[in-house]
PDB file of N, CA and C in Angstrom:
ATOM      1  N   UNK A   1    -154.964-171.314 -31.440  1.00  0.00           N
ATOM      2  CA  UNK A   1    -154.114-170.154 -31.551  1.00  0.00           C
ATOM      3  C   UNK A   1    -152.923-170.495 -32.424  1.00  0.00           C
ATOM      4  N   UNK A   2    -152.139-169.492 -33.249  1.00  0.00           N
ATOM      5  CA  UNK A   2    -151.169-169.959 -33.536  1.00  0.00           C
ATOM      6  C   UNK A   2    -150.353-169.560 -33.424  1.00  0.00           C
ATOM      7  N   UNK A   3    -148.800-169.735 -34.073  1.00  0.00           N
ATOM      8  CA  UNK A   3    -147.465-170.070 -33.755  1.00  0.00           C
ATOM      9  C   UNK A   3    -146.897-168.254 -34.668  1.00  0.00           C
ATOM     10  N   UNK A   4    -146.115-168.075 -33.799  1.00  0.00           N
ATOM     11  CA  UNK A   4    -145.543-166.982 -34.427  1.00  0.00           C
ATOM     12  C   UNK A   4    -143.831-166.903 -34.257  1.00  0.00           C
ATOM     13  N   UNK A   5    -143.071-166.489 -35.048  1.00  0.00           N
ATOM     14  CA  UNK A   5    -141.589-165.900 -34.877  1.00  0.00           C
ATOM     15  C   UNK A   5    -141.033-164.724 -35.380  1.00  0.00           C
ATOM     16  N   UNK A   6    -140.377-164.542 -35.020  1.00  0.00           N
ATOM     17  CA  UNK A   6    -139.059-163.280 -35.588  1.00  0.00           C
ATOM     18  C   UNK A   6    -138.339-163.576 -35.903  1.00  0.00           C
ATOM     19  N   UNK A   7    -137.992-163.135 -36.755  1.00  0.00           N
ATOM     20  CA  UNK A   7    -136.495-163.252 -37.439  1.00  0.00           C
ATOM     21  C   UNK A   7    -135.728-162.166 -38.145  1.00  0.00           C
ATOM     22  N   UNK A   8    -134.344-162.123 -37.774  1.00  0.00           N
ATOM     23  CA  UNK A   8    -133.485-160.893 -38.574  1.00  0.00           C
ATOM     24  C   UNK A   8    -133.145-161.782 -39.870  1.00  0.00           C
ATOM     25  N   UNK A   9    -133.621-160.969 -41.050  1.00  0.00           N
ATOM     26  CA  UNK A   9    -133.066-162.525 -42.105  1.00  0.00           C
ATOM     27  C   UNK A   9    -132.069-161.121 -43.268  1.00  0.00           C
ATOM     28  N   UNK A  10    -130.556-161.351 -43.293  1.00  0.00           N
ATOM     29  CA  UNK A  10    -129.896-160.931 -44.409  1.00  0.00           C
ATOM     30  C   UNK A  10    -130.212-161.420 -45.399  1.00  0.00           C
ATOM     31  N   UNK A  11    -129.975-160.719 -46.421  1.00  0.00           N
ATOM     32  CA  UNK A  11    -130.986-161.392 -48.123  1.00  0.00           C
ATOM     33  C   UNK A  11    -130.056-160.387 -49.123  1.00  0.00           C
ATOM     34  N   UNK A  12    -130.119-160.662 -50.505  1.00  0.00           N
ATOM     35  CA  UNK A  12    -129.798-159.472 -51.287  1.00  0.00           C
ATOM     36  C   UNK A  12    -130.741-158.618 -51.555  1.00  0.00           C
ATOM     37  N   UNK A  13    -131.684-158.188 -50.653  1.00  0.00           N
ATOM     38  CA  UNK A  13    -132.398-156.973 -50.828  1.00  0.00           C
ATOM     39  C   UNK A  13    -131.975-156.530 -49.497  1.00  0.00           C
ATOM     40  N   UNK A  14    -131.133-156.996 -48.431  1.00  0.00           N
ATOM     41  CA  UNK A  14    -130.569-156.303 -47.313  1.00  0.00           C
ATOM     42  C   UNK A  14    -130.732-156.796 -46.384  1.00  0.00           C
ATOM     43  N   UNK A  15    -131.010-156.046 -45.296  1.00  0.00           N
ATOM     44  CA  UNK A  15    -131.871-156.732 -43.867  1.00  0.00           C
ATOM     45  C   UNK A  15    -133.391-156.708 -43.594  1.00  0.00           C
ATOM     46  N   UNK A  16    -133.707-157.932 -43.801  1.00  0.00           N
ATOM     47  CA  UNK A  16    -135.781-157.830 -43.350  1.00  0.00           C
ATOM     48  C   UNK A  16    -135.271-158.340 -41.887  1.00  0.00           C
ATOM     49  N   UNK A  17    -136.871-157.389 -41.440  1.00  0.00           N
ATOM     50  CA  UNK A  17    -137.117-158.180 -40.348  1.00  0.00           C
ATOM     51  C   UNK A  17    -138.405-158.769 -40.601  1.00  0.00           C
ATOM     52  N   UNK A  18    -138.648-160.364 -39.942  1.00  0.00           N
ATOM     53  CA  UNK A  18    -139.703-161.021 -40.397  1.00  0.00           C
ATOM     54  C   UNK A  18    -140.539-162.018 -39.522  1.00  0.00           C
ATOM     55  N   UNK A  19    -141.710-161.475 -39.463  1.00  0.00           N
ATOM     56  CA  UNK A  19    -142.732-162.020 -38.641  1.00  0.00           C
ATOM     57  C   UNK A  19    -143.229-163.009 -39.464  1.00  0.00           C
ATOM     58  N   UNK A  20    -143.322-164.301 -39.381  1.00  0.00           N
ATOM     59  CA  UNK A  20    -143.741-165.545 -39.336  1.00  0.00           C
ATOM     60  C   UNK A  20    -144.941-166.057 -38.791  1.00  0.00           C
ATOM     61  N   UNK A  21    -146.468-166.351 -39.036  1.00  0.00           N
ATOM     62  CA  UNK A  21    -147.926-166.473 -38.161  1.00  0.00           C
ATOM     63  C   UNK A  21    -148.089-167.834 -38.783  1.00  0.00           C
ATOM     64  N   UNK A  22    -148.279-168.797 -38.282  1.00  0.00           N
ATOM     65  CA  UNK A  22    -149.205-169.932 -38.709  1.00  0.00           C
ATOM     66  C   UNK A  22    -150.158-170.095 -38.307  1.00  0.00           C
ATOM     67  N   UNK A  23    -151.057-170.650 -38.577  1.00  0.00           N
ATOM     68  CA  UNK A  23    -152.439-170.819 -38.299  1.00  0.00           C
ATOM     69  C   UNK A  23    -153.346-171.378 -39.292  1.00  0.00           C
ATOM     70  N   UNK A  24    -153.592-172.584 -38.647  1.00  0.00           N
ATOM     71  CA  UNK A  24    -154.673-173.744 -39.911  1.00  0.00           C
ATOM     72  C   UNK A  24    -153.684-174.002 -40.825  1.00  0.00           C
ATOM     73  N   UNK A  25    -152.472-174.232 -40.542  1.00  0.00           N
ATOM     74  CA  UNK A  25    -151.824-174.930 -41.726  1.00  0.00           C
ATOM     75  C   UNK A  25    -151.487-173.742 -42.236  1.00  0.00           C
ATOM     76  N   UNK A  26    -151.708-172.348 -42.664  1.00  0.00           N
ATOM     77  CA  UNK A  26    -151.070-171.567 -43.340  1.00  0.00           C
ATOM     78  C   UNK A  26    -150.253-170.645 -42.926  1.00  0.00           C
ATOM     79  N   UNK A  27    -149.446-170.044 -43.713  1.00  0.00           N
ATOM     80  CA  UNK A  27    -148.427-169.201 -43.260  1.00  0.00           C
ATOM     81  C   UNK A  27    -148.376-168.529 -43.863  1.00  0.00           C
ATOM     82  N   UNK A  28    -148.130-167.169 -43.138  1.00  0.00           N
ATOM     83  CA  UNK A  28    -147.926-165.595 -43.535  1.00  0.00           C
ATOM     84  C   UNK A  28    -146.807-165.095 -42.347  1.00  0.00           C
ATOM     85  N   UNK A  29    -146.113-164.467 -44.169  1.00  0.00           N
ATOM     86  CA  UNK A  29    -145.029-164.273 -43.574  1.00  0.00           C
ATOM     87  C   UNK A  29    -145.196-162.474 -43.467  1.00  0.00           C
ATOM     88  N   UNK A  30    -144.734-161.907 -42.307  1.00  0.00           N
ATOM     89  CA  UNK A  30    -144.815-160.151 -42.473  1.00  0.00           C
ATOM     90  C   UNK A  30    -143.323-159.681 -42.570  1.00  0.00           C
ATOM     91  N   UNK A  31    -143.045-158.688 -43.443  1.00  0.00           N
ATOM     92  CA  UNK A  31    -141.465-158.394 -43.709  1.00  0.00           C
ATOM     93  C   UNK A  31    -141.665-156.955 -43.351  1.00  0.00           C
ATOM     94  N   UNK A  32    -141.301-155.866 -42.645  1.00  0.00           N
ATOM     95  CA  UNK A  32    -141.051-154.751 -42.577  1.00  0.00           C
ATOM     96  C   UNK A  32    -139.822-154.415 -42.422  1.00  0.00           C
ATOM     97  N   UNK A  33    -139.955-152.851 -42.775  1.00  0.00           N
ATOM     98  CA  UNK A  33    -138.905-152.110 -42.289  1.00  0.00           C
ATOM     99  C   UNK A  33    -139.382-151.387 -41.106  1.00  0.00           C
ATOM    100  N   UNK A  34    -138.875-150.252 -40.588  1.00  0.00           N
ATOM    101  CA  UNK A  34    -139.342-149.559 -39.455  1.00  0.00           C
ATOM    102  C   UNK A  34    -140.980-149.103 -39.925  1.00  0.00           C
ATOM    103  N   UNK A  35    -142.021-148.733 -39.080  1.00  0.00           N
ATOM    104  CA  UNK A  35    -143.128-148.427 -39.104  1.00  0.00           C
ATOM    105  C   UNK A  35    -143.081-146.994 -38.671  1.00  0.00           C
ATOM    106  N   UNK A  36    -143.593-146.080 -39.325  1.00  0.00           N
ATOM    107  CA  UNK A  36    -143.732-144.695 -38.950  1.00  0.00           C
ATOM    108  C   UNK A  36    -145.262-144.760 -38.364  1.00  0.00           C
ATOM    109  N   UNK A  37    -145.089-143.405 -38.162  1.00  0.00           N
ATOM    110  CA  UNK A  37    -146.696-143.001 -38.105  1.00  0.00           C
ATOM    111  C   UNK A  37    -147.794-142.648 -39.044  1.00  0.00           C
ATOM    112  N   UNK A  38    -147.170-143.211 -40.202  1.00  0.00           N
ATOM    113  CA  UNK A  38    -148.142-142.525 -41.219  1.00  0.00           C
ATOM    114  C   UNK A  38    -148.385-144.263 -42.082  1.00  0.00           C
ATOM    115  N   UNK A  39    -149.225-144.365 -43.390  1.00  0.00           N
ATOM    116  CA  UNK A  39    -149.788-144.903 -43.779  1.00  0.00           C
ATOM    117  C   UNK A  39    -148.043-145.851 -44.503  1.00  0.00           C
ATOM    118  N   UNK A  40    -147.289-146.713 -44.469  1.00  0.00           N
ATOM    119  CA  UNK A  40    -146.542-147.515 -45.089  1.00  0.00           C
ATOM    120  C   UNK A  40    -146.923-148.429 -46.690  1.00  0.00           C
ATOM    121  N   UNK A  41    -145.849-148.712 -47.099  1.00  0.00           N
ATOM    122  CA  UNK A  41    -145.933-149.455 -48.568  1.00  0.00           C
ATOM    123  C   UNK A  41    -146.587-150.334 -47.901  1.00  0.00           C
ATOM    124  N   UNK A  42    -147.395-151.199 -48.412  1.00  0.00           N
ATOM    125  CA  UNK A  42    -147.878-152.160 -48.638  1.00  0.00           C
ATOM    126  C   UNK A  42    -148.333-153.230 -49.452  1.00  0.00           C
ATOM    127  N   UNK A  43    -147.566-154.670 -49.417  1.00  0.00           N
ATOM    128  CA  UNK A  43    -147.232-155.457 -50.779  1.00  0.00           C
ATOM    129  C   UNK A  43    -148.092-156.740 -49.823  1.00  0.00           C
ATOM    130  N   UNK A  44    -149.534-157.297 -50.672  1.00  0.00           N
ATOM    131  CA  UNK A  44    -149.782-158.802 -50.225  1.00  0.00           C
ATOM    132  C   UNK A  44    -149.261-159.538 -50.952  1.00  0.00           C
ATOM    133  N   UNK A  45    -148.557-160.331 -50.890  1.00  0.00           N
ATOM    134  CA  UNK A  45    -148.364-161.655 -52.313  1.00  0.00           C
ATOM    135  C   UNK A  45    -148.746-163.107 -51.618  1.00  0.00           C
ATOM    136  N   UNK A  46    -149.264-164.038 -52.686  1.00  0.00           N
ATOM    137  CA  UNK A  46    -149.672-165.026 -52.403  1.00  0.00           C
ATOM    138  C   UNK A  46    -148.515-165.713 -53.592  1.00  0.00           C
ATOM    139  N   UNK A  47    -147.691-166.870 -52.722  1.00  0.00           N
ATOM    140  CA  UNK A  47    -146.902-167.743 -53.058  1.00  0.00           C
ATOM    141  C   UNK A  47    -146.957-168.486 -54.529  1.00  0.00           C
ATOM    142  N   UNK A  48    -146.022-168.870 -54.823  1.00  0.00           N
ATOM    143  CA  UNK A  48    -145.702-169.103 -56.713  1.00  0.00           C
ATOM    144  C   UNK A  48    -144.825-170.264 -56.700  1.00  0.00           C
ATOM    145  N   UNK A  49    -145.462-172.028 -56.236  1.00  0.00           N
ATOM    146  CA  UNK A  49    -144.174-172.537 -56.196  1.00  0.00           C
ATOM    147  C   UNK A  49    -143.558-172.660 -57.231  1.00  0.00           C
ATOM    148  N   UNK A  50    -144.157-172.633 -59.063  1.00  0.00           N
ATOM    149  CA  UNK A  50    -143.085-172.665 -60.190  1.00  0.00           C
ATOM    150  C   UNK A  50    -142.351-172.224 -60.307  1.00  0.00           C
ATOM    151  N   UNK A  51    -143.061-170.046 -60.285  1.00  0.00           N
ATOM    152  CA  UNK A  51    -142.137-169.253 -60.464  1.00  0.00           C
ATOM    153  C   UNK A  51    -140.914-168.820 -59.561  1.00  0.00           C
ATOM    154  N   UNK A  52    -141.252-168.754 -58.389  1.00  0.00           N
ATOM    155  CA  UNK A  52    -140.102-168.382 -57.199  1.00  0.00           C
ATOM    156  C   UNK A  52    -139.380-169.625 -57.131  1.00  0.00           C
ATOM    157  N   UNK A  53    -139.741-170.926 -57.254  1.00  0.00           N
ATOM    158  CA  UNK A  53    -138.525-171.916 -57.206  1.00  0.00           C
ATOM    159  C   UNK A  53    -138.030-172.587 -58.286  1.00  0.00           C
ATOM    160  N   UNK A  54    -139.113-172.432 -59.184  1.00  0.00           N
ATOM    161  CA  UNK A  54    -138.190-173.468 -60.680  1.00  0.00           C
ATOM    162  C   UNK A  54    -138.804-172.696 -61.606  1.00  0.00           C
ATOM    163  N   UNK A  55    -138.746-170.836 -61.123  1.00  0.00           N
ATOM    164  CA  UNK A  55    -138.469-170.053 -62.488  1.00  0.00           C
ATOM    165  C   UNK A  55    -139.097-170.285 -63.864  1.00  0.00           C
ATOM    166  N   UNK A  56    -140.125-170.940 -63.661  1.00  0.00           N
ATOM    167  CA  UNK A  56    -141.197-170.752 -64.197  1.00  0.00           C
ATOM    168  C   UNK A  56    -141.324-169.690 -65.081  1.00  0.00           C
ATOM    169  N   UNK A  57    -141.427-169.571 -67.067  1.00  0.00           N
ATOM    170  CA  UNK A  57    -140.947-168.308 -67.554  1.00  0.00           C
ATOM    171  C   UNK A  57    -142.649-167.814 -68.024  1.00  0.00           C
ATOM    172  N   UNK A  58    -143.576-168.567 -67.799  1.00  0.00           N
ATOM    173  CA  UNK A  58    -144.799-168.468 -67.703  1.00  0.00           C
ATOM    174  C   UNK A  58    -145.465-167.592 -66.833  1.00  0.00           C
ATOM    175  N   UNK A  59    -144.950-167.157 -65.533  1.00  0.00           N
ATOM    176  CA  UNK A  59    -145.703-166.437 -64.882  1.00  0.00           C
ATOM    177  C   UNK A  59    -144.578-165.474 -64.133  1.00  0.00           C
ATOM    178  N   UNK A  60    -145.116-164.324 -64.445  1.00  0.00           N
ATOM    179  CA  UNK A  60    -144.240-163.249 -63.501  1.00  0.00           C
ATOM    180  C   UNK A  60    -144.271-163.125 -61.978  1.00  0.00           C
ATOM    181  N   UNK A  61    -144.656-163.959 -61.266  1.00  0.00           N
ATOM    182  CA  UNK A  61    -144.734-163.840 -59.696  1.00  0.00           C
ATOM    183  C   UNK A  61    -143.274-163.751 -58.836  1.00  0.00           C
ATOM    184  N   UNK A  62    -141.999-164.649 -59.440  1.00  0.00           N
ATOM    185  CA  UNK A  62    -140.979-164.376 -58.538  1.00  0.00           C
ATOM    186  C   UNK A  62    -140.547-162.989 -59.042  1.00  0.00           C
ATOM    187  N   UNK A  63    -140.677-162.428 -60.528  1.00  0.00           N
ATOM    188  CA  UNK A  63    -140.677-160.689 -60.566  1.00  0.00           C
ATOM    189  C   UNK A  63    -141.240-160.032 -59.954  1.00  0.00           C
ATOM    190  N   UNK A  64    -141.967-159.963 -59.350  1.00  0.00           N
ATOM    191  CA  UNK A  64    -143.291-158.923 -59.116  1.00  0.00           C
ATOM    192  C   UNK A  64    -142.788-159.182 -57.066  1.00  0.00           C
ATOM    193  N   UNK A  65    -141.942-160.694 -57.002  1.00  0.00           N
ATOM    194  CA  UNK A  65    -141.979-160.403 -55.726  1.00  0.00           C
ATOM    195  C   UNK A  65    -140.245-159.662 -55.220  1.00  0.00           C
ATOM    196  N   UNK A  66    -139.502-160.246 -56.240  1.00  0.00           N
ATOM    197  CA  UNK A  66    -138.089-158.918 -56.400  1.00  0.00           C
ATOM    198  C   UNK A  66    -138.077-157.809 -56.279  1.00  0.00           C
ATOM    199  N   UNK A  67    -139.292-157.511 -57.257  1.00  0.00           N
ATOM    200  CA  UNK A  67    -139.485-155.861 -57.455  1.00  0.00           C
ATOM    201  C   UNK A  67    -140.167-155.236 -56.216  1.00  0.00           C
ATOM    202  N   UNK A  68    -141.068-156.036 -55.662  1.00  0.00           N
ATOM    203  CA  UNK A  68    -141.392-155.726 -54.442  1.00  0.00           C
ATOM    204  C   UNK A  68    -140.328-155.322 -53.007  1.00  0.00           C
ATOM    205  N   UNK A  69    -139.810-156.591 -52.896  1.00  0.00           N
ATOM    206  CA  UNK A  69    -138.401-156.440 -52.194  1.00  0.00           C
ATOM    207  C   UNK A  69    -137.098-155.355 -52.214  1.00  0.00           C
ATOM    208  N   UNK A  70    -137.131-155.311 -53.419  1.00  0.00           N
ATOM    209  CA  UNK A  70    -136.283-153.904 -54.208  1.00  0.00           C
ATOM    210  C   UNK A  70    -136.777-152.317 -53.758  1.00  0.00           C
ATOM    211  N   UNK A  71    -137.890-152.523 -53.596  1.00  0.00           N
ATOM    212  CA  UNK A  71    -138.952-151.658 -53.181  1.00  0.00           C
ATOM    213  C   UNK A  71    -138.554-151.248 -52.196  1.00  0.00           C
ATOM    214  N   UNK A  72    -139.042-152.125 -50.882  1.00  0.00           N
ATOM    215  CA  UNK A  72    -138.798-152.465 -49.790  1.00  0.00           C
ATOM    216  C   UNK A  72    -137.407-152.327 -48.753  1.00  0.00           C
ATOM    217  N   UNK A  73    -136.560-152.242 -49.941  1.00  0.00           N
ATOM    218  CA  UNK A  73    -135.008-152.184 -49.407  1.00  0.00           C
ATOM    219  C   UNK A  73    -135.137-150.561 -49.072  1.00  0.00           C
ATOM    220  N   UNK A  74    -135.783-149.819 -50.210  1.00  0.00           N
ATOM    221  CA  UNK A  74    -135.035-148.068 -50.568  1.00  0.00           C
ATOM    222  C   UNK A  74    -136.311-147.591 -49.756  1.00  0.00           C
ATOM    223  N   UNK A  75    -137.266-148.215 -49.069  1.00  0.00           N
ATOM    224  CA  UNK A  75    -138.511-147.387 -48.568  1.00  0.00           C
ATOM    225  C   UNK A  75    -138.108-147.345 -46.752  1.00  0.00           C
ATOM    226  N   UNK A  76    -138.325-146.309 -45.930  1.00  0.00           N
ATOM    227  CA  UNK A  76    -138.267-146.353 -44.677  1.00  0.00           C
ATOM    228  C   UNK A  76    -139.280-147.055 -43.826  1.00  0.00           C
ATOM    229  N   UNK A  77    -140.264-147.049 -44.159  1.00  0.00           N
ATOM    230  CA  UNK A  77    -141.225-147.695 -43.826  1.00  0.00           C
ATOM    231  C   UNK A  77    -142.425-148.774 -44.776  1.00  0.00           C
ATOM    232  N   UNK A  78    -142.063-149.756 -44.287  1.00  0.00           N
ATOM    233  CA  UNK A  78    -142.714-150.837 -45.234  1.00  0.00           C
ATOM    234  C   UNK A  78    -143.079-152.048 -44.483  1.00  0.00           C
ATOM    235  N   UNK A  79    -144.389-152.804 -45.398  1.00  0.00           N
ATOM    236  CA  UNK A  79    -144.865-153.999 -45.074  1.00  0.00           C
ATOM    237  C   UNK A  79    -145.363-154.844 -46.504  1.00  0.00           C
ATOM    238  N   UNK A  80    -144.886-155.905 -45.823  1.00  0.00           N
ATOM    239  CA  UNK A  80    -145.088-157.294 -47.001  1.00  0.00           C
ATOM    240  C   UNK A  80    -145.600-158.221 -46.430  1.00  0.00           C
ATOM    241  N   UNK A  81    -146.496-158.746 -46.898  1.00  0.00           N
ATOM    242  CA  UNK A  81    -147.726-160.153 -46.345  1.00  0.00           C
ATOM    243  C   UNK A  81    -147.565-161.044 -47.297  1.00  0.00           C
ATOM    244  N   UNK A  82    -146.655-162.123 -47.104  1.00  0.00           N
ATOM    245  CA  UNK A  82    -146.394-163.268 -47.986  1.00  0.00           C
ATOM    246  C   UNK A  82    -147.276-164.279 -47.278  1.00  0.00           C
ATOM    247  N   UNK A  83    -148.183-165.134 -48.056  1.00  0.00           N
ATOM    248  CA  UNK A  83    -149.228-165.915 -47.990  1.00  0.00           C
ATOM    249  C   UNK A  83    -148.881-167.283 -49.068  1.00  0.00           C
ATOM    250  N   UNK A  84    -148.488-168.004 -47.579  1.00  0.00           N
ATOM    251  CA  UNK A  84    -148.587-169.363 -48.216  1.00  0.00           C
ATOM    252  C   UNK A  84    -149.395-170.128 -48.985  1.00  0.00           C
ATOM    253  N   UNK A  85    -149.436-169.936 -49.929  1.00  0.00           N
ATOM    254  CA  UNK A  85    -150.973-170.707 -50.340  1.00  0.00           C
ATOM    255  C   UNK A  85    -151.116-170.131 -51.843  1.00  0.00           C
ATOM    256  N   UNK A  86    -151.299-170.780 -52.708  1.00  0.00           N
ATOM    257  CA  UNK A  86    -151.052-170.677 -54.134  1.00  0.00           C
ATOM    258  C   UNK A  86    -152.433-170.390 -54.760  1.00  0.00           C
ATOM    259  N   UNK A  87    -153.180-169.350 -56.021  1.00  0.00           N
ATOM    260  CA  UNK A  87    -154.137-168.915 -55.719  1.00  0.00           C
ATOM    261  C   UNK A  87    -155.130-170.408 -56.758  1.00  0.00           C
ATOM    262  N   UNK A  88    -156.080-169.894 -56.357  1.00  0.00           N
ATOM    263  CA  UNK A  88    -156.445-171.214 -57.445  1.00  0.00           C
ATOM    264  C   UNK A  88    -157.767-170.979 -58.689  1.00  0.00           C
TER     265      UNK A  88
END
């Protein structure tokens, strides 16, 4: 079975709240905002260690995950599935 948390995390895209799952070594992270009753944004991304940490000008992944987030700030209802694991 695996390991799960919560977390309130402030960021400059605002306040996430963020579910944390491990399992087999990997991690997925879930970011929402409130959940309605109807169908929510939905963003999977799979992790970029060049671009999201050493900006990497080769690949657009830490864009695509800003713009996501940016997204995410102005939407009432939203979900994000960040996936540890780099694609190959």
């Amino acid at each position: 079975m695996g390991k799960e948390t919560k977390i309130q995390l402030e960021t400059k895209h605002g306040k996430l709240i963020t579910y944390t799952h491990t399992l087999n070594n990997e991690t997925c992270v879930v970011i929402r905002s409130e959940i309605l009753p109807r169908s929510p944004f939905l963003r999977i991304h799979s992790s970029c260690l060049f671009s999201e940490s050493f900006h990497a000008t080769d690949c657009d992944c830490a864009s695509q995950l800003d713009a996501a987030l940016e997204y995410i700030k102005k939407m009432v209802d939203s979900l994000y599935i960040y996936i540890k694991r780099e694609e190959e």
